[in-house]
N, C-alpha and C. Protein backbone atom coordinates (compact mmCIF):
# COMPACT_ATOMS: atom_id res chain seq x y z
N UNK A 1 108.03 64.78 112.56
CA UNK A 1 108.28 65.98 111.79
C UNK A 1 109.24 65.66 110.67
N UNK A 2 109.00 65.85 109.61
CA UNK A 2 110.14 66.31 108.36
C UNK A 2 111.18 66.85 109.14
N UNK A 3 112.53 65.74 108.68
CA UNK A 3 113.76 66.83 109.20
C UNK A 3 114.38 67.39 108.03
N UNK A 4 114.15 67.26 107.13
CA UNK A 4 114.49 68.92 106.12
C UNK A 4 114.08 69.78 106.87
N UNK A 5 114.66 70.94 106.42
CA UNK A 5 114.64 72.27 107.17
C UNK A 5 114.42 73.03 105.94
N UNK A 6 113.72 73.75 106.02
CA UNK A 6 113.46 75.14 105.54
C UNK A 6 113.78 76.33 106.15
N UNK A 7 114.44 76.96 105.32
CA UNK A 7 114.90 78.61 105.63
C UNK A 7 113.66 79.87 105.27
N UNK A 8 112.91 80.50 106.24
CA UNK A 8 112.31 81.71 105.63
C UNK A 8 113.06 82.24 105.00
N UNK A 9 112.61 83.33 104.52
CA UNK A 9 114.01 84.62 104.19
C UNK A 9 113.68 85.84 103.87
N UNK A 10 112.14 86.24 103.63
CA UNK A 10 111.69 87.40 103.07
C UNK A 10 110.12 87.68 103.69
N UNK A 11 110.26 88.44 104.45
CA UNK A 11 108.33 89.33 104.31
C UNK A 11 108.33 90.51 104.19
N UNK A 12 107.16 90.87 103.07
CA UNK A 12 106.95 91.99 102.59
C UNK A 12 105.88 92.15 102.89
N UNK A 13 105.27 93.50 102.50
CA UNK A 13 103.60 93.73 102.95
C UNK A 13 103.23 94.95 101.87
N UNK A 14 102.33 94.17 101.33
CA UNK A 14 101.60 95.39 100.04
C UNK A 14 102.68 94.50 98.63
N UNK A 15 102.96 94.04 98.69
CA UNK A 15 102.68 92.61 99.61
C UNK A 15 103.63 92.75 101.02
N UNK A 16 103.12 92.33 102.27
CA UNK A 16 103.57 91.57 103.25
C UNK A 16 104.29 90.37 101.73
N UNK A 17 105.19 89.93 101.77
CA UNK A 17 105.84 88.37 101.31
C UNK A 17 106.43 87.71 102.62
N UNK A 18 106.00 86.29 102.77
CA UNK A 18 107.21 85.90 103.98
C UNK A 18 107.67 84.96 102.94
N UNK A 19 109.27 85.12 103.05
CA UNK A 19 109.47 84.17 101.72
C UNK A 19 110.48 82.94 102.22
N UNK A 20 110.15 82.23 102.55
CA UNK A 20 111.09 80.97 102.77
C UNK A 20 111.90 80.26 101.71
N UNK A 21 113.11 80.51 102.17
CA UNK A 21 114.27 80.19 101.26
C UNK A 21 114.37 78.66 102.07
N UNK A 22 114.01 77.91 100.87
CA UNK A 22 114.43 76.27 101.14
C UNK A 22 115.41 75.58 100.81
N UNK A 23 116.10 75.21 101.82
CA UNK A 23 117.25 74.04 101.58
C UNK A 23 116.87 73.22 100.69
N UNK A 24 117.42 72.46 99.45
CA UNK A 24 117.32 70.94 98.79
C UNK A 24 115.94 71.59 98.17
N UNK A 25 115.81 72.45 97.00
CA UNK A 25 114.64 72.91 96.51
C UNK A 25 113.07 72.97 97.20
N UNK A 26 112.84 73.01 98.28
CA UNK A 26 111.68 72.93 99.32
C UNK A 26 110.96 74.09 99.11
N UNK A 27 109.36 73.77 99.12
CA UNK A 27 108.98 74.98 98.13
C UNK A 27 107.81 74.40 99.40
N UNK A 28 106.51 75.84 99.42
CA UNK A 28 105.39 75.77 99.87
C UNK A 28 104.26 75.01 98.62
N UNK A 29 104.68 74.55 97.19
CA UNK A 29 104.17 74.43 96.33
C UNK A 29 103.41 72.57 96.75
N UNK A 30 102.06 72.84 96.65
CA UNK A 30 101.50 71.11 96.86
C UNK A 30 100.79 70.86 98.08
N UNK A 31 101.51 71.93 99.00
CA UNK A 31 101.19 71.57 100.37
C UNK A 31 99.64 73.00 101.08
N UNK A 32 99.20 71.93 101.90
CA UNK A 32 98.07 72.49 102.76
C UNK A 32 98.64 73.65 103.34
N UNK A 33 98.19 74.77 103.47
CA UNK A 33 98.45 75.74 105.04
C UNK A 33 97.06 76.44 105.45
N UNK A 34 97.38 76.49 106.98
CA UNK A 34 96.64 76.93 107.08
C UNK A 34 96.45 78.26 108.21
N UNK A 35 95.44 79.11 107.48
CA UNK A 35 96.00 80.62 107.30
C UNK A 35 94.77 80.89 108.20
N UNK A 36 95.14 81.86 109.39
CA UNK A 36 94.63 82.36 110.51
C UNK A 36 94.71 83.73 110.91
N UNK A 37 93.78 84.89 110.78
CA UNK A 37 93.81 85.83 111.39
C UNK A 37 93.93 86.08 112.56
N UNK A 38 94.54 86.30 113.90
CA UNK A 38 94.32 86.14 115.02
C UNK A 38 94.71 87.35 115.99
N UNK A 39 93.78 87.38 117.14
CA UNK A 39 94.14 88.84 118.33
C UNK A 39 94.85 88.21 119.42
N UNK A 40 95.84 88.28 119.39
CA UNK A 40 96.93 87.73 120.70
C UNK A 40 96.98 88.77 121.95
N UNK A 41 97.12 88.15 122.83
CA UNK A 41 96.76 89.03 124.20
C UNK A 41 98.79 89.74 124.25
N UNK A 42 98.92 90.65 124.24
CA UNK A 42 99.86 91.25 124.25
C UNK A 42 101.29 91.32 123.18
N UNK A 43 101.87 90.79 123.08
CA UNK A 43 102.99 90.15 121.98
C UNK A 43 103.00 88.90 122.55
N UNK A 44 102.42 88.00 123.59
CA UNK A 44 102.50 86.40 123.63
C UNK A 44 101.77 86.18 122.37
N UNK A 45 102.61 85.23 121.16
CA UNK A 45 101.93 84.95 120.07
C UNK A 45 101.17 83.65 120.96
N UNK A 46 101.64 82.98 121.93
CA UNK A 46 101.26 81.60 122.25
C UNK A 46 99.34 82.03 122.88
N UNK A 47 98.93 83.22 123.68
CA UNK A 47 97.83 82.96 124.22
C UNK A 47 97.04 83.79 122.77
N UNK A 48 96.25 83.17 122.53
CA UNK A 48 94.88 83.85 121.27
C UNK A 48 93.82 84.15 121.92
N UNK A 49 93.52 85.58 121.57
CA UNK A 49 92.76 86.44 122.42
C UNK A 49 91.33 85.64 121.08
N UNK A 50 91.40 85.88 120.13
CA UNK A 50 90.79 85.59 118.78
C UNK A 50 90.81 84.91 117.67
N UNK A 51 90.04 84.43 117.44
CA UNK A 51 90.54 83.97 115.61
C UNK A 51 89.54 84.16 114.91
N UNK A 52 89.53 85.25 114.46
CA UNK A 52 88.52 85.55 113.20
C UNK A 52 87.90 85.02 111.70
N UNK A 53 89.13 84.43 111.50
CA UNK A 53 89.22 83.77 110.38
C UNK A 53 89.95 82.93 109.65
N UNK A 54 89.84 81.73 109.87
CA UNK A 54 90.66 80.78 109.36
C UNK A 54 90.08 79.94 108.19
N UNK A 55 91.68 79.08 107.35
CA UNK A 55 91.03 78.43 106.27
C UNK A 55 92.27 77.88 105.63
N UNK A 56 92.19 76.52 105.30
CA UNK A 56 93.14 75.71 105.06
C UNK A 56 93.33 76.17 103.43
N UNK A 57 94.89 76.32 103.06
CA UNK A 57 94.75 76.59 101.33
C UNK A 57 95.71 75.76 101.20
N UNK A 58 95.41 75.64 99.69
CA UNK A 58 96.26 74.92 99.13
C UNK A 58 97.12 75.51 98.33
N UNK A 59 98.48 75.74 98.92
CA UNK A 59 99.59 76.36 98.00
C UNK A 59 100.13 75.67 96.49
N UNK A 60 100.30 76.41 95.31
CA UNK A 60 99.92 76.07 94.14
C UNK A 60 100.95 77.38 93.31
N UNK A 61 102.16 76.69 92.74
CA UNK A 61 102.69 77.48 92.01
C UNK A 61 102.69 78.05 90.56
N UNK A 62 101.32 77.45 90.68
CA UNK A 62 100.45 77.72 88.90
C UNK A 62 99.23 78.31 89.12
N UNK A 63 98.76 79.12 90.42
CA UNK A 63 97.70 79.95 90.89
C UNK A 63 97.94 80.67 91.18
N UNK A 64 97.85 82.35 90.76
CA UNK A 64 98.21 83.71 91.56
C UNK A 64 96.93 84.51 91.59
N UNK A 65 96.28 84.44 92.96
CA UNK A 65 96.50 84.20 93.91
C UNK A 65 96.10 82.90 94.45
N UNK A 66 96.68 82.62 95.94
CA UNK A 66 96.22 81.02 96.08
C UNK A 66 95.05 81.43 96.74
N UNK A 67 94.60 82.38 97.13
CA UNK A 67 93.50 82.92 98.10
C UNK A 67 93.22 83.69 97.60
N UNK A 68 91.74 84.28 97.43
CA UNK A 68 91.52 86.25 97.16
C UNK A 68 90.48 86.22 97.91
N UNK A 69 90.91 87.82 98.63
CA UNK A 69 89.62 88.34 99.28
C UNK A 69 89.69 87.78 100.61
N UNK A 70 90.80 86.78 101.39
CA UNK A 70 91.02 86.51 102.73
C UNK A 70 90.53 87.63 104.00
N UNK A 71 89.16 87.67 104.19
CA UNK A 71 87.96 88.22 105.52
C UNK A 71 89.48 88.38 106.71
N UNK A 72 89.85 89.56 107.07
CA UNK A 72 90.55 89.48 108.33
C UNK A 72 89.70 89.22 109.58
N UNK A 73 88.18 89.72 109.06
CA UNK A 73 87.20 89.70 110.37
C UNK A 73 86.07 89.36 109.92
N UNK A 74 85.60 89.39 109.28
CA UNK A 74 84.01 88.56 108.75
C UNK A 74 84.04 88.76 106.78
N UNK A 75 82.95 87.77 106.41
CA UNK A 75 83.09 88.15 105.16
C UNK A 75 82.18 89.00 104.99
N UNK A 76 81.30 89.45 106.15
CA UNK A 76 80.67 90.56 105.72
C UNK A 76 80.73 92.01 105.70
N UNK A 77 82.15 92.13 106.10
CA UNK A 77 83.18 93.39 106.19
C UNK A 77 83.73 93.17 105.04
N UNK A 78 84.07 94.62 104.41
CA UNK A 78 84.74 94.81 103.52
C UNK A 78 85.62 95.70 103.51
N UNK A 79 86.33 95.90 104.88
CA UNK A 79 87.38 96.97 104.58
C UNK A 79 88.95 96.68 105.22
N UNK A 80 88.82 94.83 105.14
CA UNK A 80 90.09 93.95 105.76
C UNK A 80 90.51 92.78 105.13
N UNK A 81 90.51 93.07 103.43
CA UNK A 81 90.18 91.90 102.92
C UNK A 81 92.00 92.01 102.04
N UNK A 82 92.28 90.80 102.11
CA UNK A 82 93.76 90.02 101.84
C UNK A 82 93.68 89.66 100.27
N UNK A 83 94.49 89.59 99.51
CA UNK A 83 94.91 88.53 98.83
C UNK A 83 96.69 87.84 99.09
N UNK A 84 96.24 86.01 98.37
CA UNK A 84 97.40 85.41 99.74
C UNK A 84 97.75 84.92 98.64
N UNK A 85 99.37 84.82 98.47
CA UNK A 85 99.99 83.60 97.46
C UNK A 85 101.34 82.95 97.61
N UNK A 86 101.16 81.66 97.63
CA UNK A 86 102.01 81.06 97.86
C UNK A 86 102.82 80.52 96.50
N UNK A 87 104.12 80.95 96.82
CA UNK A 87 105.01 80.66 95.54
C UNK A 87 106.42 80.12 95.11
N UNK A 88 106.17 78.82 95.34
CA UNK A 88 107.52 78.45 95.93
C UNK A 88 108.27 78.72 97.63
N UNK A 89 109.15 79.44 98.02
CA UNK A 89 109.14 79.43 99.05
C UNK A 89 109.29 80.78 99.59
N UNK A 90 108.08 81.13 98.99
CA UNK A 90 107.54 82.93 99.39
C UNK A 90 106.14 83.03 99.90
N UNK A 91 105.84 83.75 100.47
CA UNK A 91 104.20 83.82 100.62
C UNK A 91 103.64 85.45 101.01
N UNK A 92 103.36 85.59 99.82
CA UNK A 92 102.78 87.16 99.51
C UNK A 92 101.20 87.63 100.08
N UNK A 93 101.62 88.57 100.53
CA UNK A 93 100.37 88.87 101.48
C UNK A 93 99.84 90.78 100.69
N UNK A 94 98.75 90.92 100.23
CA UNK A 94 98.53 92.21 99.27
C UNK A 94 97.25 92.28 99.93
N UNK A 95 97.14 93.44 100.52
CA UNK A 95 96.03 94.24 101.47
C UNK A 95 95.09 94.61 100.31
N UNK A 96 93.95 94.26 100.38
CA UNK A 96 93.21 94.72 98.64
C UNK A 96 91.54 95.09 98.98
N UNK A 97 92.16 95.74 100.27
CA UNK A 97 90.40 96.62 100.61
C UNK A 97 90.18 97.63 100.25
N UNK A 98 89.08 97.19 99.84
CA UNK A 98 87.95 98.49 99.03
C UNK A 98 88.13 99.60 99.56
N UNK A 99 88.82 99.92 100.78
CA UNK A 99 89.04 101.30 101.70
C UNK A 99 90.48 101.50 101.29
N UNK A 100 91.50 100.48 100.94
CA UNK A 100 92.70 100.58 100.96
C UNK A 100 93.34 102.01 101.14
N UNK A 101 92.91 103.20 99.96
CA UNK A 101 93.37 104.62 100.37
C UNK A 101 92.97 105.51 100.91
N UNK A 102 92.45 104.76 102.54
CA UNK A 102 91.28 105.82 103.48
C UNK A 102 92.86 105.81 104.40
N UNK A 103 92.65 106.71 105.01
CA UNK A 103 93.65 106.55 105.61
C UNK A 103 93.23 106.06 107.33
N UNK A 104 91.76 105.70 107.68
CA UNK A 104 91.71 104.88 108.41
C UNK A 104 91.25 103.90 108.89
N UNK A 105 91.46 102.80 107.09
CA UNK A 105 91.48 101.80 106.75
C UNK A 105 92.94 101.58 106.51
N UNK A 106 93.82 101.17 107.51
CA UNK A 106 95.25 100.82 107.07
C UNK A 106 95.23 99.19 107.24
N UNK A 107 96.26 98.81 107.47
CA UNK A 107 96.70 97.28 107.27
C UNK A 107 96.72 97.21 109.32
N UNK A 108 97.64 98.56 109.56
CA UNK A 108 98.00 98.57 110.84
C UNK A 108 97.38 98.19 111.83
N UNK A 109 97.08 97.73 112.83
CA UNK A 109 96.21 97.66 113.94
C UNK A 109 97.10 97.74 115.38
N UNK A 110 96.19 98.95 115.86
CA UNK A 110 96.54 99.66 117.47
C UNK A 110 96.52 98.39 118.86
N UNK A 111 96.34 96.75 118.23
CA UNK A 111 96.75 95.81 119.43
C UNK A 111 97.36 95.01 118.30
N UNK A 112 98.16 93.97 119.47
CA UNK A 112 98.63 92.57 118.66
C UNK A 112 97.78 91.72 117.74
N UNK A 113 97.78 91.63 116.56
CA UNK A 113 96.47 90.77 115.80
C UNK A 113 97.53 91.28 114.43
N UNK A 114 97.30 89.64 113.26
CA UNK A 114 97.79 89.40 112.55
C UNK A 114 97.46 88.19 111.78
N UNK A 115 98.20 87.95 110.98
CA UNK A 115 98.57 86.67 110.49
C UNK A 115 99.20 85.16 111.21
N UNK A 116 98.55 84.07 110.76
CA UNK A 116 99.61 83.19 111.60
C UNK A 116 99.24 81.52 110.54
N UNK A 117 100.62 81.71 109.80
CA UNK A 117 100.67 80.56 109.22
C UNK A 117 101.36 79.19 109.48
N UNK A 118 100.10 78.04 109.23
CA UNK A 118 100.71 76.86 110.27
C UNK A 118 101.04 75.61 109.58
N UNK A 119 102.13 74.65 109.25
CA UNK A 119 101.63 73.52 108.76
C UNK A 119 101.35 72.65 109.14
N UNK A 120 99.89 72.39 109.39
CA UNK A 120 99.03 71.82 110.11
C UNK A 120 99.02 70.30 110.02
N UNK A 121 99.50 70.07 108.52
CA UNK A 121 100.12 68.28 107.85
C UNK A 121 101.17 67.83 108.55
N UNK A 122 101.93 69.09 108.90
CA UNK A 122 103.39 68.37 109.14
C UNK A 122 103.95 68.07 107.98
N UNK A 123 103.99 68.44 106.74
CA UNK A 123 104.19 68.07 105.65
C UNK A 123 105.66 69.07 105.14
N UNK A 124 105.43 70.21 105.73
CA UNK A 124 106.51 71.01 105.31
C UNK A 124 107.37 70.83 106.13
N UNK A 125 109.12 71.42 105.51
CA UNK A 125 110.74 71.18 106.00
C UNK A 125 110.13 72.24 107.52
N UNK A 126 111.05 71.95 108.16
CA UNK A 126 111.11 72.79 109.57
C UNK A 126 111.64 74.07 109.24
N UNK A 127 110.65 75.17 109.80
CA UNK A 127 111.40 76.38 109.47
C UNK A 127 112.66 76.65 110.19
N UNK A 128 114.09 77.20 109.65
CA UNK A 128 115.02 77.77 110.53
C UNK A 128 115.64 79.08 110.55
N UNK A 129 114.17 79.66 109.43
CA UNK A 129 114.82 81.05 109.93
C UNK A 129 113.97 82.29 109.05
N UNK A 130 114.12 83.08 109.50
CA UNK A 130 113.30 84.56 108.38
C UNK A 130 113.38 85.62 108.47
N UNK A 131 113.45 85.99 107.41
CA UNK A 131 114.15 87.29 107.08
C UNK A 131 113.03 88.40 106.37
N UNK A 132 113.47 89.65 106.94
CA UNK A 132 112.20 90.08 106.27
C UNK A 132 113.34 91.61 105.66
N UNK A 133 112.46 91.52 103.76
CA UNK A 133 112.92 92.56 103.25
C UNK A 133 112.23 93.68 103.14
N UNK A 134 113.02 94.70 104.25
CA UNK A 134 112.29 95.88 104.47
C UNK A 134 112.09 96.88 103.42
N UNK A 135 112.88 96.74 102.10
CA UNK A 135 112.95 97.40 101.08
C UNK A 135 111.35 97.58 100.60
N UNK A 136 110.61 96.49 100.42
CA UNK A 136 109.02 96.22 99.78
C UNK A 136 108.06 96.22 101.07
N UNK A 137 108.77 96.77 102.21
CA UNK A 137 107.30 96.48 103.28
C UNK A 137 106.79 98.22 103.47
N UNK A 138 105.91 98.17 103.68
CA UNK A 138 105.18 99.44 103.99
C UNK A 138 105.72 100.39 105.14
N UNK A 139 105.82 101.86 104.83
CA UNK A 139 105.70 102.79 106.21
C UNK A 139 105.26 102.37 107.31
N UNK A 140 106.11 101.74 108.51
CA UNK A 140 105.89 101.70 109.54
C UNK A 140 105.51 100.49 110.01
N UNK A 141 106.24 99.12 109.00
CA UNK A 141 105.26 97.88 109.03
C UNK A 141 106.77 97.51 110.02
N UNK A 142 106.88 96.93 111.13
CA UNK A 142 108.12 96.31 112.20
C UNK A 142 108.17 95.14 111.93
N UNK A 143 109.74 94.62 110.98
CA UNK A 143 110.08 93.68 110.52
C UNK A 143 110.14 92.40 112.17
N UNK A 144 110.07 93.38 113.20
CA UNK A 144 110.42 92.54 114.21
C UNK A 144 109.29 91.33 114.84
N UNK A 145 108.58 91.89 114.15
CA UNK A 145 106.93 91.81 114.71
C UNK A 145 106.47 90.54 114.05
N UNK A 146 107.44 90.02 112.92
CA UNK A 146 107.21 88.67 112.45
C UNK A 146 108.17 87.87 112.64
N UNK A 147 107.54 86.45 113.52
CA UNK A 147 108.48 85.76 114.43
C UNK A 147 107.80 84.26 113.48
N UNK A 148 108.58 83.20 113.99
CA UNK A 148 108.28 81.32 113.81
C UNK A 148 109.01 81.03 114.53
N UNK A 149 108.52 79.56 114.29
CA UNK A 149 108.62 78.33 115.07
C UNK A 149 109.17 77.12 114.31
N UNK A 150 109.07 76.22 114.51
CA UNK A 150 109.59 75.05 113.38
C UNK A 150 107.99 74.26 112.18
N UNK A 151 107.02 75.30 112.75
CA UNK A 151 105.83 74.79 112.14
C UNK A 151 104.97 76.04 111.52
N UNK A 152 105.30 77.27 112.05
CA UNK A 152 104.00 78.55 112.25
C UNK A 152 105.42 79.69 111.79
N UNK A 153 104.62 80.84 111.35
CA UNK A 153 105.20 81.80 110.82
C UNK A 153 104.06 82.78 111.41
N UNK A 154 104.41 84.06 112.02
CA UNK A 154 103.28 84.46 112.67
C UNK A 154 103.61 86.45 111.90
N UNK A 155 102.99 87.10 111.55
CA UNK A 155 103.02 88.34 110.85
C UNK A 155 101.78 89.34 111.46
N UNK A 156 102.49 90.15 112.97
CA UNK A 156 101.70 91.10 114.05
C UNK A 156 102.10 92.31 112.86
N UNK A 157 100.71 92.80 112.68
CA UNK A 157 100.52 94.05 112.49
C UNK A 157 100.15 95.00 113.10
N UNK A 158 100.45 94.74 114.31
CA UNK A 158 100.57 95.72 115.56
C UNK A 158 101.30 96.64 115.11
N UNK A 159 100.84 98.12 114.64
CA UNK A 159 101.93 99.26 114.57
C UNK A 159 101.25 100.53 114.70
């Protein structure tokens, strides 16, 4: 493992941002991630009930977005669709479904299932920490509900 360390420090939603504040300029910029929708059997992020959709990106601080249109559940649904960007040591998450102002098409979901970002290279600093600014997150989005590890950043929209 890289022993640089990286600091999260920010998730937002609309955008969701998880923003990792890096020690020694450490940026998500260059590097692979890879980005996983997933249904976890209770709040254990460790057992995966699901994975709907996964896909390795390449974070890029001269691309906004690094992803569009990220399928939470198939690409042949259209009413769970992401845009993802990685920006330095932030990573913005903007809900951009065609239902977006139905009101039951929310972001929210009534079990554990979310986001779960991994660096799968080993290439990135070790995360040691994250912070989420509740100022930019949505009605009712639980800052608590996004947890890591020294590799994974995980964002339950369980609410």
């Amino acid at each position: 493992m890289n022993l640089k360390k990286i600091l999260v420090s920010s998730v937002l939603l609309a955008g969701i941002a998880v923003s990792p504040h890096a020690l020694a300029a450490q940026s998500f910029d260059g590097h692979t991630v890879n980005v996983a929708f997933e249904y976890w059997d209770s709040n254990d992020l460790s057992n995966v009930l699901a994975r709907t959709t996964q896909k390795d990106v390449l974070a890029s601080d001269w691309a906004y977005h690094d992803e569009k249109d990220f399928d939470a559940f198939s690409s042949e649904l259209d009413f769970s669709d992401w845009d993802i960007d990685f920006h330095q040591n932030r990573i913005e998450l903007v809900y951009v479904s065609i239902q977006a102002d139905h009101p039951h098409y929310e972001y929210q979901h009534p079990w554990p299932a979310g986001f779960h970002f991994q660096d799968i290279h080993n290439s990135l600093p070790e995360i040691i920490n994250v912070f989420v600014n509740s100022a930019v997150a949505p009605f009712g989005f639980d800052p608590d509900l996004v947890t890591f590890d020294a590799d994974n950043i995980y964002v339950n929209l369980n609410g």
